[in-house]
N, C-alpha and C. Protein backbone atom coordinates (compact mmCIF):
# COMPACT_ATOMS: atom_id res chain seq x y z
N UNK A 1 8.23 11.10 -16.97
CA UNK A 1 7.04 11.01 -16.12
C UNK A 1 5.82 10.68 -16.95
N UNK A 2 4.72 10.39 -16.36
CA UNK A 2 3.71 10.16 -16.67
C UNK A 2 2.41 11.31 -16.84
N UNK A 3 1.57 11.98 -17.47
CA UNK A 3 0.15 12.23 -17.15
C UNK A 3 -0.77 11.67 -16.27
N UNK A 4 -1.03 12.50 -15.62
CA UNK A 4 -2.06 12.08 -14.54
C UNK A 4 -3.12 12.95 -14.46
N UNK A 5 -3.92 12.56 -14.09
CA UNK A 5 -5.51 13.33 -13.92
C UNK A 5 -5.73 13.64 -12.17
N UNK A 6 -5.74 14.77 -11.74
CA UNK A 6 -6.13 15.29 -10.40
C UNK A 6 -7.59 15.55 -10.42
N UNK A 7 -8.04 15.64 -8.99
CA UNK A 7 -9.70 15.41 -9.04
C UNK A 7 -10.27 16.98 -9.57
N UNK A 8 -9.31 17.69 -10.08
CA UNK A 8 -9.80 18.72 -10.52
C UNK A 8 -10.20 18.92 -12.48
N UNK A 9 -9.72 17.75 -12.10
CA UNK A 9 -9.62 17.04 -14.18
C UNK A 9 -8.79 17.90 -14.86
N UNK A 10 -7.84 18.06 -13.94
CA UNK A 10 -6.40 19.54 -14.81
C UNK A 10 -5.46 17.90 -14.92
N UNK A 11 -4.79 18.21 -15.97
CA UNK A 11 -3.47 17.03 -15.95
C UNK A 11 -2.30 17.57 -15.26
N UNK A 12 -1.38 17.09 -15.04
CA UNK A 12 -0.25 17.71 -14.63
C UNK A 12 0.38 16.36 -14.69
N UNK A 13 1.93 16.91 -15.22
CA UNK A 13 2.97 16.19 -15.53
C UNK A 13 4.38 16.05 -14.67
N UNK A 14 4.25 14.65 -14.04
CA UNK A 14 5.22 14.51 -13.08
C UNK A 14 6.09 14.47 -13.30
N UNK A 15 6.76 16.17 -13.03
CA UNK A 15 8.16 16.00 -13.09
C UNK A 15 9.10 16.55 -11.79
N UNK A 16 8.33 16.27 -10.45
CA UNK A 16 8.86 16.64 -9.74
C UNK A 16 9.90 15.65 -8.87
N UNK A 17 10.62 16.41 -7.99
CA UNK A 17 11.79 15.32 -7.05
C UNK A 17 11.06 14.65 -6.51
N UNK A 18 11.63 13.61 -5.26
CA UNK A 18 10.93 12.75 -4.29
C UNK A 18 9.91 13.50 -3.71
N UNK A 19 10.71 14.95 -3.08
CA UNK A 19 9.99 15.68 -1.93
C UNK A 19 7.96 15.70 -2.71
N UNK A 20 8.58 15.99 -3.56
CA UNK A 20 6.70 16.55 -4.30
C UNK A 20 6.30 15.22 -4.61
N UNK A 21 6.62 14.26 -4.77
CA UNK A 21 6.23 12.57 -5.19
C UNK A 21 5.67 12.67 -3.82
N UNK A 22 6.23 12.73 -2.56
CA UNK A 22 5.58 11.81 -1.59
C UNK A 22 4.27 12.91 -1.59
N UNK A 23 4.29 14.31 -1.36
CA UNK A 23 3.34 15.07 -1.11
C UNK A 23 2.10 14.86 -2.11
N UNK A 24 2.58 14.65 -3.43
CA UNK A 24 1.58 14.16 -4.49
C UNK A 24 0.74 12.38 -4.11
N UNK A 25 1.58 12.29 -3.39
CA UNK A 25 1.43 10.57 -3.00
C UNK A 25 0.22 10.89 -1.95
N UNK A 26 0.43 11.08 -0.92
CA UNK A 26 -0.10 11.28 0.03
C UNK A 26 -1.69 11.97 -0.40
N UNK A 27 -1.69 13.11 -1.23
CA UNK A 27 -2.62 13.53 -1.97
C UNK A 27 -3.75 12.83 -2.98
N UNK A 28 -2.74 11.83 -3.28
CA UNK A 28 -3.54 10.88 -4.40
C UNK A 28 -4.28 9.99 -3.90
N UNK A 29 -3.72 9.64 -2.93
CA UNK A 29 -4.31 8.10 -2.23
C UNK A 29 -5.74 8.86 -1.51
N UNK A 30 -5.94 9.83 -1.14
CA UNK A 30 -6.86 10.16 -0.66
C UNK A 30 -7.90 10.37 -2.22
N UNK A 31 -7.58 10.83 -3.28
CA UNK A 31 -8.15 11.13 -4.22
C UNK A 31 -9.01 10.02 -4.92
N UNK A 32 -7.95 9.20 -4.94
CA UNK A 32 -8.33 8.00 -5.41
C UNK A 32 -9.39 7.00 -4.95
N UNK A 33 -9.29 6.84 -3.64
CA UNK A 33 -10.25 6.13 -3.00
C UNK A 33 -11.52 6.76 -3.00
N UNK A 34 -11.93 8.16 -3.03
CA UNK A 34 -12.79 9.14 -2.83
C UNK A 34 -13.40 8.54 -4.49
N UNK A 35 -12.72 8.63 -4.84
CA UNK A 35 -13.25 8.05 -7.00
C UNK A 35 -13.72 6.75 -6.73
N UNK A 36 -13.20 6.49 -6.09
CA UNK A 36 -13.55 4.72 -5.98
C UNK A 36 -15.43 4.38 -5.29
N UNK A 37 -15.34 5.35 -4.70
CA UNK A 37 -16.51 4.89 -3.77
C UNK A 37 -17.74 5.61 -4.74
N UNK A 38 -17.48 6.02 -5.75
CA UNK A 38 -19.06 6.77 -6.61
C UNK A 38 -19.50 5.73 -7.16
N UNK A 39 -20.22 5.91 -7.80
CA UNK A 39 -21.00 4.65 -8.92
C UNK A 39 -19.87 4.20 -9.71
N UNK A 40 -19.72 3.51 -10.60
CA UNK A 40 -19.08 2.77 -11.47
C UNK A 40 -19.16 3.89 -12.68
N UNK A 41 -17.85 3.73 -12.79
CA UNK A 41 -17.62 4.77 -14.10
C UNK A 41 -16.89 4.62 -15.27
N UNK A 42 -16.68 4.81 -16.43
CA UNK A 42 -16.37 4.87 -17.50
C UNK A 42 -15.30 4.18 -17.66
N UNK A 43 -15.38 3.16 -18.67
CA UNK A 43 -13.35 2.14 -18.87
C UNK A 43 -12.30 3.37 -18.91
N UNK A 44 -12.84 4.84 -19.20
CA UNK A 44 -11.55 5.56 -19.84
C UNK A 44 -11.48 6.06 -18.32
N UNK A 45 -12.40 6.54 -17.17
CA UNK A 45 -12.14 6.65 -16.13
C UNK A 45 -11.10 6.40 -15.35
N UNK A 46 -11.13 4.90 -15.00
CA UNK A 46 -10.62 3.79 -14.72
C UNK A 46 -9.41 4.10 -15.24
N UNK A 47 -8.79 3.92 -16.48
CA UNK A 47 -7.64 4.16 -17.09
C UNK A 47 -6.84 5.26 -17.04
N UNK A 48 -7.50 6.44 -16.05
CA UNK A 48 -6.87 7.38 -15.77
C UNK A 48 -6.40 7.08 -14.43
N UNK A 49 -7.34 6.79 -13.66
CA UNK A 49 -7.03 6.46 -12.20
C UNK A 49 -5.88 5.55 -12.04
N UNK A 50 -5.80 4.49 -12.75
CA UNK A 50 -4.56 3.54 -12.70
C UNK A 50 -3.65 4.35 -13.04
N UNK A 51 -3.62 5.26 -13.78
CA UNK A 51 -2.28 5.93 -14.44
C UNK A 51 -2.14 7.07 -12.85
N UNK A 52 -2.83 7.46 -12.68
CA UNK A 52 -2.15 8.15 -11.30
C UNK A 52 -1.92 7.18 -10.06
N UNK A 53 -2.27 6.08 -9.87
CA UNK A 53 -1.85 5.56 -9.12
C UNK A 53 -1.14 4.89 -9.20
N UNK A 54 -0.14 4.98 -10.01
CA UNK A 54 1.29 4.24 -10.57
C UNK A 54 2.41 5.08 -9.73
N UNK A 55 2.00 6.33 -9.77
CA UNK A 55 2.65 7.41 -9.14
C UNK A 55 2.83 7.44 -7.40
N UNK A 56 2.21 6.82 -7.06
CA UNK A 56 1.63 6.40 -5.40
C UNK A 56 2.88 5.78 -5.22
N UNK A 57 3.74 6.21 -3.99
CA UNK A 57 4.37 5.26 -3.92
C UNK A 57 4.38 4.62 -2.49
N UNK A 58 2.76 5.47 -1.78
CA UNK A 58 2.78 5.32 -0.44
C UNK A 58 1.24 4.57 0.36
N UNK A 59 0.52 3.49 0.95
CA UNK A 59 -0.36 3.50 0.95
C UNK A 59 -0.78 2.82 2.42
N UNK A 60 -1.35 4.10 2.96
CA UNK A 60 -1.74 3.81 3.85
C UNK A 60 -3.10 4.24 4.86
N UNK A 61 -4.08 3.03 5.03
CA UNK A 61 -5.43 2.53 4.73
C UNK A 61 -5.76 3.74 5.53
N UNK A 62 -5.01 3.85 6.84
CA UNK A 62 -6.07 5.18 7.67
C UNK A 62 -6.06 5.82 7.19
N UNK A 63 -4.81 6.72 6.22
CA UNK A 63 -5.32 8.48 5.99
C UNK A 63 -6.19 8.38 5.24
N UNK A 64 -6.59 6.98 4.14
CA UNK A 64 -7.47 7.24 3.24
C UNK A 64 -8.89 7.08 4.05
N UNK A 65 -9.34 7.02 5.20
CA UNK A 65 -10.20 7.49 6.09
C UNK A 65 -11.11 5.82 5.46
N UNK A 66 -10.50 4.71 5.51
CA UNK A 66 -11.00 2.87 5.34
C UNK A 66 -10.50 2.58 7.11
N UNK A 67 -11.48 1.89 7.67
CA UNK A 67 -12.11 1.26 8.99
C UNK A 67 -11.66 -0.15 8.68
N UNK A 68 -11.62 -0.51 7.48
CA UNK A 68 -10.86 -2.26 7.18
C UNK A 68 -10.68 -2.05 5.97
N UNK A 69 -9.82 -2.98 5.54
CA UNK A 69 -9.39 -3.38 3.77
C UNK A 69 -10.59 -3.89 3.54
N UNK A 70 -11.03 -3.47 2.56
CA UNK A 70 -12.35 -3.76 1.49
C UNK A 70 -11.77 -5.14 1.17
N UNK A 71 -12.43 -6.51 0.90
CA UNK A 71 -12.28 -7.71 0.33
C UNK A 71 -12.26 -7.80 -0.97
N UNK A 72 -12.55 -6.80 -1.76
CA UNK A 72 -11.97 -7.08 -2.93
C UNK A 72 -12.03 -5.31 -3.57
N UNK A 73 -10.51 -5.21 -3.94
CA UNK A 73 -9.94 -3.54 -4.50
C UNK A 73 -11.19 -2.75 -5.31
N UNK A 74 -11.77 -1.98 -5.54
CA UNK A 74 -11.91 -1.51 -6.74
C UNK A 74 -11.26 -1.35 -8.10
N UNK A 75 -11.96 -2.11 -9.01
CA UNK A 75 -11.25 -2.24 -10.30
C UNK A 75 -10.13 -1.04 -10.72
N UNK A 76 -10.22 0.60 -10.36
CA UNK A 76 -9.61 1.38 -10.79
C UNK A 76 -8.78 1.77 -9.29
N UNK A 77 -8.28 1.21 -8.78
CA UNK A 77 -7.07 1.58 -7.89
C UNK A 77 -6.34 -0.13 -7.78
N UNK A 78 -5.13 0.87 -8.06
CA UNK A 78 -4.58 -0.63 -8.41
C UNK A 78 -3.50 -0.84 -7.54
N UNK A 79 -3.14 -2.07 -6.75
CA UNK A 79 -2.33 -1.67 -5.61
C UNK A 79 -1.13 -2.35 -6.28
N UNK A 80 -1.29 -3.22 -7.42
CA UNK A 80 0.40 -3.19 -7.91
C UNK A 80 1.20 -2.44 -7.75
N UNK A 81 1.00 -1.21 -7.88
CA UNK A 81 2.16 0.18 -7.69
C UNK A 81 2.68 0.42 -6.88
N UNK A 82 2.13 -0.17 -5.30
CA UNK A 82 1.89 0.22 -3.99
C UNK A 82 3.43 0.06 -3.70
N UNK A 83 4.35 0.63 -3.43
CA UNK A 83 5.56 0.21 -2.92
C UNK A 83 6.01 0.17 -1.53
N UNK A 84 5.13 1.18 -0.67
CA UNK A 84 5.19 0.99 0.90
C UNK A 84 3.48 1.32 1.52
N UNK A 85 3.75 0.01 2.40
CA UNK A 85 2.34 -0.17 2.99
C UNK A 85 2.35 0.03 4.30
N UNK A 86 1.64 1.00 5.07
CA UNK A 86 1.78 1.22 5.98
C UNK A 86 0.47 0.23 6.86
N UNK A 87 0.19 0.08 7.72
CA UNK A 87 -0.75 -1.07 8.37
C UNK A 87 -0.95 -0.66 9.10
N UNK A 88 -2.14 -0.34 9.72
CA UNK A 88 -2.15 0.22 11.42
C UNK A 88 -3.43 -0.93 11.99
N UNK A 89 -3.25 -0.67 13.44
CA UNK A 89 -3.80 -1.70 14.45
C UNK A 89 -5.23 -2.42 14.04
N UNK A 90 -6.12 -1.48 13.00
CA UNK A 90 -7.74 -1.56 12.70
C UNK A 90 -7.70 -2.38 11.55
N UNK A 91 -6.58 -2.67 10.98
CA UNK A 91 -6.17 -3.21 9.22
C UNK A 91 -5.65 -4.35 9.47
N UNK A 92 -4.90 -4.71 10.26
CA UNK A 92 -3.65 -5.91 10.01
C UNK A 92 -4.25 -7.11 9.91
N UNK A 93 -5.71 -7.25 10.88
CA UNK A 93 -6.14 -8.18 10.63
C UNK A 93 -6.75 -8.92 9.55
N UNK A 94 -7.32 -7.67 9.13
CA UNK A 94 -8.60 -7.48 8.12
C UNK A 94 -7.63 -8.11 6.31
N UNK A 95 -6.16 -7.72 6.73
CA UNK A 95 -5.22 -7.51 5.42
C UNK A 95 -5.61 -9.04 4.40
N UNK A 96 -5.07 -10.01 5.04
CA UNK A 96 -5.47 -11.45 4.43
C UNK A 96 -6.26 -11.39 3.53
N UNK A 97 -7.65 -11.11 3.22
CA UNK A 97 -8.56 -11.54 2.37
C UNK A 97 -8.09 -10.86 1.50
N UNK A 98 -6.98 -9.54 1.02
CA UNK A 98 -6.03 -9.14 -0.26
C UNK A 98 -4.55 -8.72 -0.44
N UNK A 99 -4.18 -9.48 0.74
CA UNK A 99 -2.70 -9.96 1.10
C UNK A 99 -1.95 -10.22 -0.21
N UNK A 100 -2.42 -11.29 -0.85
CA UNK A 100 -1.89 -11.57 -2.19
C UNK A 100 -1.45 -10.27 -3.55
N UNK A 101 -2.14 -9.18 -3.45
CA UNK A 101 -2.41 -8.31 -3.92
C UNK A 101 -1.10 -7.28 -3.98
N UNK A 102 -0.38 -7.59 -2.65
CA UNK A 102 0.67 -6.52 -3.07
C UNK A 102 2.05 -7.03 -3.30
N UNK A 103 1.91 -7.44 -4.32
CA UNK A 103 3.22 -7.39 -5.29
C UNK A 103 4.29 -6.71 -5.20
N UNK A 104 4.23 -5.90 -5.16
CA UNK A 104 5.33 -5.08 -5.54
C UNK A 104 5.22 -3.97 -3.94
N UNK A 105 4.91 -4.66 -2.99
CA UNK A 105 5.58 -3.99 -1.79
C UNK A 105 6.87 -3.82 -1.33
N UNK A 106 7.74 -3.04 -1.15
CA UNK A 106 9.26 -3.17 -0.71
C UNK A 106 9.43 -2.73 0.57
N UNK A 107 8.43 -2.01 1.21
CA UNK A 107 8.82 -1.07 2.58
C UNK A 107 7.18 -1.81 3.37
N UNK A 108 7.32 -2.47 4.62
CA UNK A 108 6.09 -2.55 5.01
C UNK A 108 6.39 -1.99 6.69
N UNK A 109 5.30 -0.89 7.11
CA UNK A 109 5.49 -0.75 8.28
C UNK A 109 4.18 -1.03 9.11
N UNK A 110 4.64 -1.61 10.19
CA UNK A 110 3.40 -2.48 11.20
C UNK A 110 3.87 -2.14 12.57
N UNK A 111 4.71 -1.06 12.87
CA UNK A 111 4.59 -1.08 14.47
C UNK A 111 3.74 -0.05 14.76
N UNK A 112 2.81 0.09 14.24
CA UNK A 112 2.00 0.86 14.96
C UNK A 112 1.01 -0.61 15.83
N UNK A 113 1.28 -1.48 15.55
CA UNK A 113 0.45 -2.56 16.39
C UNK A 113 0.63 -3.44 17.10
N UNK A 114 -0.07 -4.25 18.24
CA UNK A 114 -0.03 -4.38 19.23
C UNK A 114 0.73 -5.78 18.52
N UNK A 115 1.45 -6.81 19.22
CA UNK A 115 2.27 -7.87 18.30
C UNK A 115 1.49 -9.20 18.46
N UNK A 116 0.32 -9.12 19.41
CA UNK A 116 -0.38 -9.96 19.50
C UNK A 116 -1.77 -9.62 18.33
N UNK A 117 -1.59 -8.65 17.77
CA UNK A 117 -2.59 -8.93 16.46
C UNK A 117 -1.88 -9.31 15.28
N UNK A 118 -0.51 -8.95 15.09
CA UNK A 118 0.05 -9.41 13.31
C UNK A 118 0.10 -11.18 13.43
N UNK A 119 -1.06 -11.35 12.60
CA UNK A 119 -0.54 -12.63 12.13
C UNK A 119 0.31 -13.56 11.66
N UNK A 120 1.02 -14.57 11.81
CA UNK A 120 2.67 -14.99 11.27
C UNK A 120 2.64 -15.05 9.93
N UNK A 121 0.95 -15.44 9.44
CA UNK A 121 1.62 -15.56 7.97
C UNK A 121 1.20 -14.08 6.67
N UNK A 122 1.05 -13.75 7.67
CA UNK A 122 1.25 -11.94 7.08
C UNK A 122 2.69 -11.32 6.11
N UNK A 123 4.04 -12.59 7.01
CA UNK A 123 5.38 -12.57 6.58
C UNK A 123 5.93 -13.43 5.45
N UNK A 124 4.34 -14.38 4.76
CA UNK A 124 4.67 -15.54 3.78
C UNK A 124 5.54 -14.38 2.78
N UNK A 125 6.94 -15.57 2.03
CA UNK A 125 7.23 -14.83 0.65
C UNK A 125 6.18 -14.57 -0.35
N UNK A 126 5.24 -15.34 -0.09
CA UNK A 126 3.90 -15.31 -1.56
C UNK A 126 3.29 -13.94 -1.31
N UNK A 127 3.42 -13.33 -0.34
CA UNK A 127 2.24 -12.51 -0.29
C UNK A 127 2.93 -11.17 -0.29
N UNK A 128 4.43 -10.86 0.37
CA UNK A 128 5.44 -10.14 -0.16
C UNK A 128 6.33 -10.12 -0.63
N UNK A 129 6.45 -10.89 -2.37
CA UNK A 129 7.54 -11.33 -2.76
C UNK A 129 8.71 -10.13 -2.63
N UNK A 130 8.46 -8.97 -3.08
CA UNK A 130 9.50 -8.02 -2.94
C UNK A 130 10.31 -6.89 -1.72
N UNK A 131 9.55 -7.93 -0.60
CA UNK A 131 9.81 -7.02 0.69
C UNK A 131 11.33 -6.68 1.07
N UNK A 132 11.78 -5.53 1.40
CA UNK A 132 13.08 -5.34 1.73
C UNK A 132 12.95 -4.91 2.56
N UNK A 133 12.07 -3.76 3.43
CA UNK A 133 12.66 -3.15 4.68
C UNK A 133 11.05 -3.32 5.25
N UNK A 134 11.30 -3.92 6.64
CA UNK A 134 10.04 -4.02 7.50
C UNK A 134 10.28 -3.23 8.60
N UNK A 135 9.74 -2.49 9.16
CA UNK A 135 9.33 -1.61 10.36
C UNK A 135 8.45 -2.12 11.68
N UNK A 136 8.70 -2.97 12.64
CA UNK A 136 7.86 -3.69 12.83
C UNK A 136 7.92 -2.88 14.74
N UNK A 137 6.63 -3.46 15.43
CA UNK A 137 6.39 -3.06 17.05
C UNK A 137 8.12 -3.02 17.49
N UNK A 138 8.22 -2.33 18.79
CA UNK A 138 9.25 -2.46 19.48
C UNK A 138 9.21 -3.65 20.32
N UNK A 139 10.33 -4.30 20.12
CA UNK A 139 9.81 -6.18 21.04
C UNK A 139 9.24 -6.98 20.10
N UNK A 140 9.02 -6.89 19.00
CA UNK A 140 8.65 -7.75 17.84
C UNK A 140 9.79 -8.70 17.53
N UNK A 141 11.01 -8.08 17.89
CA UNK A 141 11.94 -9.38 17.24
C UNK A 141 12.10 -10.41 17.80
N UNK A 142 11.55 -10.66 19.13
CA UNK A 142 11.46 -11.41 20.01
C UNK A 142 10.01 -12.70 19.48
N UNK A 143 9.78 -12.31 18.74
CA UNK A 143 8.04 -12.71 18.79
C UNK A 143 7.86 -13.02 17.15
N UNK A 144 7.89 -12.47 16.39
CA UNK A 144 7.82 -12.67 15.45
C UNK A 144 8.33 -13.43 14.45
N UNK A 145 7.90 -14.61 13.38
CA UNK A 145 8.68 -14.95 12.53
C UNK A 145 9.30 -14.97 11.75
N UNK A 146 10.39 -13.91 12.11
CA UNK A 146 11.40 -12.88 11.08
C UNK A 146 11.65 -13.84 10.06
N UNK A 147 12.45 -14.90 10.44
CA UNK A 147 13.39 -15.98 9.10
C UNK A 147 12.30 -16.06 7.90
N UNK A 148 11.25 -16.31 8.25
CA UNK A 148 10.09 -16.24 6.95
C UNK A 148 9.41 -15.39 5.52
N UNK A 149 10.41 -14.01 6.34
CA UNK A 149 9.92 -12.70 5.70
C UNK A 149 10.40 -12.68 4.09
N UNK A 150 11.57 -13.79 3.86
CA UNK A 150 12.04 -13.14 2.05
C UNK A 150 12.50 -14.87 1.91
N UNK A 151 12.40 -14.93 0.70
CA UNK A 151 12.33 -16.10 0.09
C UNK A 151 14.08 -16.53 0.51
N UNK A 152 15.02 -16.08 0.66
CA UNK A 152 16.18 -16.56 1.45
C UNK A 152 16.23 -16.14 2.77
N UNK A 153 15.52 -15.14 2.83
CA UNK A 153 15.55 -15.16 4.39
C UNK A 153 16.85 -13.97 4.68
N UNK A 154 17.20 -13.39 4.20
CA UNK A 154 18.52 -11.86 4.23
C UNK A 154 18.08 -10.65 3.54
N UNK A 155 16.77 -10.76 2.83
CA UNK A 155 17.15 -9.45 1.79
C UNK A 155 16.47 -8.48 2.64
N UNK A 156 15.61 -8.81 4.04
CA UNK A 156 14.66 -7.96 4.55
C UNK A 156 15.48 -6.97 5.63
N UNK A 157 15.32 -5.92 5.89
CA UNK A 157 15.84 -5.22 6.78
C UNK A 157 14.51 -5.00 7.52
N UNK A 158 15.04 -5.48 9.13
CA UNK A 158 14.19 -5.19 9.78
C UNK A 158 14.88 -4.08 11.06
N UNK A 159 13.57 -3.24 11.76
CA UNK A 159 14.02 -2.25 12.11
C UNK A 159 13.13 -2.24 13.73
């Protein structure tokens, strides 16, 4: 595991199972964004925050109490890490202007929204090269441009 810095500036060393990863997850993402919004702070700052948000393996814009995706990240939250993105109805639109950004997404869930807001090219391979399992509206498969979702077009599980 890694060192990480909690907003209490205690370190603690991840060595727990999934169960405490997601609970630490869930915890962080709120932490993190809360750091994000002060003044601009220190390169060694920054270098802590990325190091706990490596640990994130969950990210999703409402609990962190965001009304839209910011157009461009804050330098110290880094969404490379991001491995499941959750999207809800107030975001999906807004996602595009840092769509490109998540790399290393594997789990994306979007049925919390209406199917007349997800955009088709929300499903480009460029923008989720690593997508495997999508979660999408009920009646989406009808509507949506599934074949588009993975660069062959099989690796995605949709649900």
């Amino acid at each position: 595991g890694m060192v990480g810095i909690d907003h209490n500036g205690k370190e603690e060393w991840d060595g727990g199972g999934e169960e405490d990863e997601k609970r630490e997850a869930e915890k962080r993402g709120k932490e993190v964004i809360d750091d994000s919004k002060g003044e601009e702070k220190s390169g060694q700052n920054n270098e802590s925050n990325g190091a706990t948000i490596q640990h994130r393996i969950e990210l999703c814009l409402e609990e962190m109490g965001l009304r839209q995706v910011p157009s461009t990240w804050p330098p110290s939250f880094k969404v490379d890490f991001v491995t499941v993105l959750r999207l809800r109805t107030n975001h999906i639109a807004d996602v595009r202007s840092v769509i490109g950004t998540f790399t290393n997404v594997r789990e994306m869930d979007i049925s919390d929204n209406p199917i007349a807001s997800i955009p088709p090219h929300l499903f480009s391979p460029s923008h989720f090269p690593s997508l495997r399992r999508l979660i999408v509206p009920r009646f989406a498969l009808y509507h949506l441009p599934l074949e588009v979702m993975s660069k062959d077009g099989s690796r995605v599980q949709v649900e």
